[in-house]
C-alpha atoms as a PDB file:
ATOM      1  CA  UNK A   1       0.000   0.000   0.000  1.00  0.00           C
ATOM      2  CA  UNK A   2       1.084   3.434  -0.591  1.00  0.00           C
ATOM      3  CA  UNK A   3       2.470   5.200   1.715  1.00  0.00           C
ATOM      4  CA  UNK A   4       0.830   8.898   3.042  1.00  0.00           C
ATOM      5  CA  UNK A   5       2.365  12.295   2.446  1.00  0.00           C
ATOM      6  CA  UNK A   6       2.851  14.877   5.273  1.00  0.00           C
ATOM      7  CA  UNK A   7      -0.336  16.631   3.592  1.00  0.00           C
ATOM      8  CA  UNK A   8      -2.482  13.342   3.279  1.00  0.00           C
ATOM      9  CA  UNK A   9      -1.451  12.898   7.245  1.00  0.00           C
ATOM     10  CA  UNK A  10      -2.219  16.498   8.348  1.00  0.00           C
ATOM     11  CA  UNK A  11      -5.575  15.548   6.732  1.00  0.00           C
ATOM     12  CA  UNK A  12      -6.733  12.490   8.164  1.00  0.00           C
ATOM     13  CA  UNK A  13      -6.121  14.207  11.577  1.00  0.00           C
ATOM     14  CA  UNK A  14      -7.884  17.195  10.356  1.00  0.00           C
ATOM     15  CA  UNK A  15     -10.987  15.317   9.158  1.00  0.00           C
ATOM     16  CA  UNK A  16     -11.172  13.337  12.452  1.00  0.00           C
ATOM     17  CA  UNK A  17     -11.614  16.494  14.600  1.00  0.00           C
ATOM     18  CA  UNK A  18     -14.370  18.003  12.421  1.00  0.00           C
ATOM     19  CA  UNK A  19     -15.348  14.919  10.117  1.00  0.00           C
ATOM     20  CA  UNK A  20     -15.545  17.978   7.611  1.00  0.00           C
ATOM     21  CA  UNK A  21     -13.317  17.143   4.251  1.00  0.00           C
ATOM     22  CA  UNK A  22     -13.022  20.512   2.748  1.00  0.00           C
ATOM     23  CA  UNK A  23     -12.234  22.131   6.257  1.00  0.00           C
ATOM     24  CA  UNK A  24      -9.563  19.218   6.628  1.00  0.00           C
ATOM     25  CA  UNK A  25      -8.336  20.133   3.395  1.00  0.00           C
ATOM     26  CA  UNK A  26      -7.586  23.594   4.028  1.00  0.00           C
ATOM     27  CA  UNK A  27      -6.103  23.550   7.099  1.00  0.00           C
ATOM     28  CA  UNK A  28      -3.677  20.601   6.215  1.00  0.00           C
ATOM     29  CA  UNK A  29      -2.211  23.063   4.149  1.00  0.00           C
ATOM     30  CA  UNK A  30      -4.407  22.446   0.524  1.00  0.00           C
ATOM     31  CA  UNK A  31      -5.275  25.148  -1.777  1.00  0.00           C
ATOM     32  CA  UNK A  32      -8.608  27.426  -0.544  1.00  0.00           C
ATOM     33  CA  UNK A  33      -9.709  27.026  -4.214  1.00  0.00           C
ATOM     34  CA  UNK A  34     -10.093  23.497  -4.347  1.00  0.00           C
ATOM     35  CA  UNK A  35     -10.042  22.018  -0.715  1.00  0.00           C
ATOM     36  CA  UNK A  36     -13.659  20.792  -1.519  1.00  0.00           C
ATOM     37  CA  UNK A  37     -12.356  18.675  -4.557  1.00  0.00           C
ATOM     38  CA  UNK A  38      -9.234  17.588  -3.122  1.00  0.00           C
ATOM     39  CA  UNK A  39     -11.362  16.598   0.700  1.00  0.00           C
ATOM     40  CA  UNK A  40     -13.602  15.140  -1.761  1.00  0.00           C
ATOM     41  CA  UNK A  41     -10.794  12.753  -4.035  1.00  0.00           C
ATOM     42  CA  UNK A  42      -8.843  12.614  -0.668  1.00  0.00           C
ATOM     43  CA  UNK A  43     -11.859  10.290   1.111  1.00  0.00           C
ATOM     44  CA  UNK A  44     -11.399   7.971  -2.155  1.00  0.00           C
ATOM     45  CA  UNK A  45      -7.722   7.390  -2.185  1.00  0.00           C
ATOM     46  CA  UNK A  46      -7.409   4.123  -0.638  1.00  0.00           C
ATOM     47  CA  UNK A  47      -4.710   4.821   1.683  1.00  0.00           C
ATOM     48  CA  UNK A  48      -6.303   7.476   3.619  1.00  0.00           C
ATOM     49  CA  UNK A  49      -9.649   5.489   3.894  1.00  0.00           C
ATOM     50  CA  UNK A  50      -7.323   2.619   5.117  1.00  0.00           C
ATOM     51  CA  UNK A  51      -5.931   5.453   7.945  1.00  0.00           C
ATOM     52  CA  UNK A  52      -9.090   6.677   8.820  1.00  0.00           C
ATOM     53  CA  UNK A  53     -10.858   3.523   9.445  1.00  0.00           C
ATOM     54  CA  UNK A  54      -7.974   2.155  11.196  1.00  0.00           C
ATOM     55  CA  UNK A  55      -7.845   5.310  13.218  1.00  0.00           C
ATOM     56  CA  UNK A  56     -11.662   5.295  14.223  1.00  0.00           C
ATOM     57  CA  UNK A  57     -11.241   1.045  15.018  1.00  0.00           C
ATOM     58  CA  UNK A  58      -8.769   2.381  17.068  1.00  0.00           C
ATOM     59  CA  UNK A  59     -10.950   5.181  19.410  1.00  0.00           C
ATOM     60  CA  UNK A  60     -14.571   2.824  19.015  1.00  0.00           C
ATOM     61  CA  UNK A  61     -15.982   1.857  21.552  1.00  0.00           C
ATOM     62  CA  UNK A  62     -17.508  -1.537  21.651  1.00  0.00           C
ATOM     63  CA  UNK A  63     -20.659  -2.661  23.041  1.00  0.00           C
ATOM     64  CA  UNK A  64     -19.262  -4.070  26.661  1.00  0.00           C
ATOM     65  CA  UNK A  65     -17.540  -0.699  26.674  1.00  0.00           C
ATOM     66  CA  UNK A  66     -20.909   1.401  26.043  1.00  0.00           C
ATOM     67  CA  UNK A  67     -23.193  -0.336  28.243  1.00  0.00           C
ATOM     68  CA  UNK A  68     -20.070  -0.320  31.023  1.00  0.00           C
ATOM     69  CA  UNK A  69     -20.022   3.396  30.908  1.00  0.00           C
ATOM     70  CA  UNK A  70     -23.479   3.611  31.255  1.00  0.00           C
ATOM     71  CA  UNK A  71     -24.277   1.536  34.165  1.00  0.00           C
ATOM     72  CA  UNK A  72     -21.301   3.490  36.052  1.00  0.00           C
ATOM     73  CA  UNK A  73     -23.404   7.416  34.941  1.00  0.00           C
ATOM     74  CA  UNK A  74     -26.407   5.792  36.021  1.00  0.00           C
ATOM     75  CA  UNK A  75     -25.373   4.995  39.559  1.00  0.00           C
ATOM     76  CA  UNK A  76     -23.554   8.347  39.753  1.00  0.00           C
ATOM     77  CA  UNK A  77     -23.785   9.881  43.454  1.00  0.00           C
ATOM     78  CA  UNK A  78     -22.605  13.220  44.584  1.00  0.00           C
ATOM     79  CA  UNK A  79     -21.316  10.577  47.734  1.00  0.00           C
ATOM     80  CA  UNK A  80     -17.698  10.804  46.746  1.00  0.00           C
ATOM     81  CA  UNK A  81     -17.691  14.654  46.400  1.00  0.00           C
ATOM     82  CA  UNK A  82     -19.137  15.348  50.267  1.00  0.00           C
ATOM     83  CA  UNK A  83     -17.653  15.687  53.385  1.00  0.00           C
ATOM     84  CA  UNK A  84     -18.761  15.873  56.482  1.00  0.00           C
ATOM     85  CA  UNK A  85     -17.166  17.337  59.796  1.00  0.00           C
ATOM     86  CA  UNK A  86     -16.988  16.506  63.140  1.00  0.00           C
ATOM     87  CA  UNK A  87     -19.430  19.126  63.942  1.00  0.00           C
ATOM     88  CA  UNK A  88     -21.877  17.779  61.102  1.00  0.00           C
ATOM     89  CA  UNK A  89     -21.282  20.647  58.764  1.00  0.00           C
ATOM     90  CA  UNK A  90     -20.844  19.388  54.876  1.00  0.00           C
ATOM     91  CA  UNK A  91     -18.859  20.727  52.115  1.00  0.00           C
ATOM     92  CA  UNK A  92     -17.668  19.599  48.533  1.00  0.00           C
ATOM     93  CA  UNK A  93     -13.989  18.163  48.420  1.00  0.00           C
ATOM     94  CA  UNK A  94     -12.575  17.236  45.057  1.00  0.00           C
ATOM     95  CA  UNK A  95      -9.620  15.272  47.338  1.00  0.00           C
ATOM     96  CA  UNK A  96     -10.315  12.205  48.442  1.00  0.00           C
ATOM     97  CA  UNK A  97      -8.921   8.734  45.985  1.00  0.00           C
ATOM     98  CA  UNK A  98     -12.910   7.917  45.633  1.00  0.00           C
ATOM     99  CA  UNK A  99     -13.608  12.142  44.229  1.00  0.00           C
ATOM    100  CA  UNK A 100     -10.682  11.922  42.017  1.00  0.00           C
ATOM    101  CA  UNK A 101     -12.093   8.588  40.545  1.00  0.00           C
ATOM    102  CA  UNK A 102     -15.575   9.810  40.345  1.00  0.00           C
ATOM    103  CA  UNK A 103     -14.550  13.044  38.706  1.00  0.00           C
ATOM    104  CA  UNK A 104     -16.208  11.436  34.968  1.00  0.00           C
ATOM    105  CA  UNK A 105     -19.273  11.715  36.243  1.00  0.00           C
ATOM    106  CA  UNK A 106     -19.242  15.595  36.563  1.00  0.00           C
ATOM    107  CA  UNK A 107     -20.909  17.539  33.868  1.00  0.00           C
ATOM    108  CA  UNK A 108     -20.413  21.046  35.214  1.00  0.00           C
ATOM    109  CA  UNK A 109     -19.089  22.998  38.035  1.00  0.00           C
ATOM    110  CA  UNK A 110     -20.183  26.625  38.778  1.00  0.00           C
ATOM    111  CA  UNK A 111     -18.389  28.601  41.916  1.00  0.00           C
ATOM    112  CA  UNK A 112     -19.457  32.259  43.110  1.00  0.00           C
ATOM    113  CA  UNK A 113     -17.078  34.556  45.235  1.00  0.00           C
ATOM    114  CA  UNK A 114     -18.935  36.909  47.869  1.00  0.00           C
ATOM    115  CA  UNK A 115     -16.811  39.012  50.058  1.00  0.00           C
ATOM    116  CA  UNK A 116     -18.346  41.237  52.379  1.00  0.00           C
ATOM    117  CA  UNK A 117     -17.781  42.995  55.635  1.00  0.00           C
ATOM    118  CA  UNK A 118     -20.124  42.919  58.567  1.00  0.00           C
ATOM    119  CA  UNK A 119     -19.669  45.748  61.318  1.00  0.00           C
ATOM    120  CA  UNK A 120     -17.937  48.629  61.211  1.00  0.00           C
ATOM    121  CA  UNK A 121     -14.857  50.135  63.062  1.00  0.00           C
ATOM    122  CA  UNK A 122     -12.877  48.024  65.343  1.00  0.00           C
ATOM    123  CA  UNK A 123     -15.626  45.765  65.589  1.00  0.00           C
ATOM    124  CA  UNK A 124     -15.907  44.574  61.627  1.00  0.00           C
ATOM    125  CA  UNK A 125     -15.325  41.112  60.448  1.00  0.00           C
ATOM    126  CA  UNK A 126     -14.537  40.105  57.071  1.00  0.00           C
ATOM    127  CA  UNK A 127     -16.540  36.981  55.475  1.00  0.00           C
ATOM    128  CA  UNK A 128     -16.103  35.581  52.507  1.00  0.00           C
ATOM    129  CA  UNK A 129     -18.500  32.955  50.999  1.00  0.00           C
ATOM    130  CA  UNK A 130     -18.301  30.762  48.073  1.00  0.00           C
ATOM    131  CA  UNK A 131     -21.082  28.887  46.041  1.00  0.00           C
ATOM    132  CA  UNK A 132     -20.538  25.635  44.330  1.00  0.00           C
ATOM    133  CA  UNK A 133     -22.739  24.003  42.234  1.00  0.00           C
ATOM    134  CA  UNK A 134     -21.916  20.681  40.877  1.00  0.00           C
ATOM    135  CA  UNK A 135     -23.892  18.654  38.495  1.00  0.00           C
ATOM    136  CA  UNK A 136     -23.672  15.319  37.228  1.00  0.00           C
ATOM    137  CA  UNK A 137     -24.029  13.743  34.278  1.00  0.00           C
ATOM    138  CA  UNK A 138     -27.758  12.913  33.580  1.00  0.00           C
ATOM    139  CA  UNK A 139     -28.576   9.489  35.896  1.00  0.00           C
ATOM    140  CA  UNK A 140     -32.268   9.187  34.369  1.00  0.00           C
ATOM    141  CA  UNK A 141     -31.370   8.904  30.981  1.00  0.00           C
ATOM    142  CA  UNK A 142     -28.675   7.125  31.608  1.00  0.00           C
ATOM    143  CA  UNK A 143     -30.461   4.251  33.614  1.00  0.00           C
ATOM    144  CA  UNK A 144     -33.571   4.525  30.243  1.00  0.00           C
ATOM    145  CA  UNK A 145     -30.449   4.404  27.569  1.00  0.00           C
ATOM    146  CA  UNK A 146     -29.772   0.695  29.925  1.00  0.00           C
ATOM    147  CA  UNK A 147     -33.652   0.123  29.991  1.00  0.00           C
ATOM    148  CA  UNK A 148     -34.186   0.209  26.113  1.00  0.00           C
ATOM    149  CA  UNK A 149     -30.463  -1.566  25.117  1.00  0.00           C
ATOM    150  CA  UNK A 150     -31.937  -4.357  27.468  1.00  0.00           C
ATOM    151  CA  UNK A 151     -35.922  -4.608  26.322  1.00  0.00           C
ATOM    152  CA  UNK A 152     -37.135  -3.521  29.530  1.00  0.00           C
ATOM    153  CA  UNK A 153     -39.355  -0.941  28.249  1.00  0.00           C
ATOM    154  CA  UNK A 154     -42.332  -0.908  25.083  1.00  0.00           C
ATOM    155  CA  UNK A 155     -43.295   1.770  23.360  1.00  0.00           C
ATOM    156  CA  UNK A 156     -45.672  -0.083  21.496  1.00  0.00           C
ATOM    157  CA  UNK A 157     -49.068  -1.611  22.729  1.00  0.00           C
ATOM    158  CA  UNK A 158     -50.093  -4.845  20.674  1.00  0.00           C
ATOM    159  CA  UNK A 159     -53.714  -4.080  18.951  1.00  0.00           C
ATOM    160  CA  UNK A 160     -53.668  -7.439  17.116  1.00  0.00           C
ATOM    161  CA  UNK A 161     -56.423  -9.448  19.793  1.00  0.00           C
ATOM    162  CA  UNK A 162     -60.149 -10.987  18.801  1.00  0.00           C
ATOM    163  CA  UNK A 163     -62.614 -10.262  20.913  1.00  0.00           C
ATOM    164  CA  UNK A 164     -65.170 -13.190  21.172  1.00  0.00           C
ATOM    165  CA  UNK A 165     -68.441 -12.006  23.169  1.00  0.00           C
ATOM    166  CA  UNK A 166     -71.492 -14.018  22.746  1.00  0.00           C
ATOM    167  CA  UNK A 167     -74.100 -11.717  21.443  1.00  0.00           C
ATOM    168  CA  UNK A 168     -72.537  -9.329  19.737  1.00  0.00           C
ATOM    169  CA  UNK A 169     -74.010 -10.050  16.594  1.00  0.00           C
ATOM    170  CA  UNK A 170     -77.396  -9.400  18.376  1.00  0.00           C
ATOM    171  CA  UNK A 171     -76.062  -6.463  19.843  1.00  0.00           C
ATOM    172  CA  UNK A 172     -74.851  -4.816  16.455  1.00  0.00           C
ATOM    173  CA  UNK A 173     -78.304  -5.688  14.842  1.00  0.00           C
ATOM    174  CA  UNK A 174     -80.203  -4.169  17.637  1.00  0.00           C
ATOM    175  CA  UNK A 175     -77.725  -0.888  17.285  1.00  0.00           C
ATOM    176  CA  UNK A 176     -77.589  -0.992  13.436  1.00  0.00           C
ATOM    177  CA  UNK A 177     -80.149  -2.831  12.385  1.00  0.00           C
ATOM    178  CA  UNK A 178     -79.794  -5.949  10.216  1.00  0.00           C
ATOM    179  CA  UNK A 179     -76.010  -4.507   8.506  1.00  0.00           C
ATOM    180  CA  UNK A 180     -74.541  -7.483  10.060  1.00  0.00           C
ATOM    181  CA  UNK A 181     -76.687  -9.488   8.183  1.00  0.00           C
ATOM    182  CA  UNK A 182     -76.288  -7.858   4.830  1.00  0.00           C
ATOM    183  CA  UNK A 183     -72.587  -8.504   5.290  1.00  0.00           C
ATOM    184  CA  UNK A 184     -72.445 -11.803   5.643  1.00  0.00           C
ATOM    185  CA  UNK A 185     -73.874 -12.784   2.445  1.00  0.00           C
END
């Protein structure tokens, strides 16, 4: 097989970030004029299909992987991120071994400053007070992602039943007069 230029190489890194040819083309150093031709030929060419697949094998995940991932976001717990002291009071640490494993599961941290003096004179204290908000990755559709993958759910309600009432041909005559009879032949 052929072996890749420095271009063809700047490419295929290019097009994995931003799975965008003619934007791969351009910035792996390709003429502005005809990156979308070249992005274009460049996915054809054998040994930069060979690359890329090779390169995307490489970063898949496989199933075990997926559903492994999954069960560990769905029983995410702010647990590891609290502690508590002596006295009872709780605060977030990011510290312990268990935080820093657990720190995956966070999908966003927000922190406010408030400084502020109370008193005046002698007599005034300085305080300063700080907000965290942490949020985790989204348990709930994490734990329905596990539902559907293993059937445990339906969307769909089977209609396909007979129902077999004595009568009902009675019935429909009384309601409709004889058009079941007509029907039948």
């Amino acid at each position: 097989m052929a072996r890749q230029t420095n271009k063809q190489k700047m490419f295929i890194e290019y097009y994995l970030q931003s799975f965008n040819a003619a934007d791969a083309a351009r910035k792996a150093g390709y003429s502005k004029d005809t990156a979308y031709q070249i992005g274009a030929e460049n996915l054809t060419k054998p040994v930069i299909k060979a690359a890329i697949s090779e390169k995307m094998t490489a970063v898949a995940m496989d199933t075990n992987e997926v559903l492994g991932r999954l069960a560990v976001q769905a029983r995410g717990s702010m647990a590891p991120f609290i502690e508590v002291t002596n006295e009872g009071f709780g605060y977030l640490s990011f510290e312990s071994d268990e935080a820093k494993d657990s720190m995956h599961l966070i999908k966003s941290i927000n922190t406010k400053r408030t400084r502020r003096v109370i008193g005046s004179g002698d007599h005034a204290e300085q305080w300063e007070d700080e907000y965290v908000k942490v949020d985790l990755v989204d348990t709930q559709a994490a734990l329905l992602a596990l539902g559907k993958h293993h059937k445990l759910f339906t969307d769909q309600v089977d209609h396909n039943f007979r129902l077999n009432v004595d009568g009902v041909d009675e019935a429909l005559d009384k309601v409709y007069g004889q058009f079941g009879k007509k029907n039948k032949g």
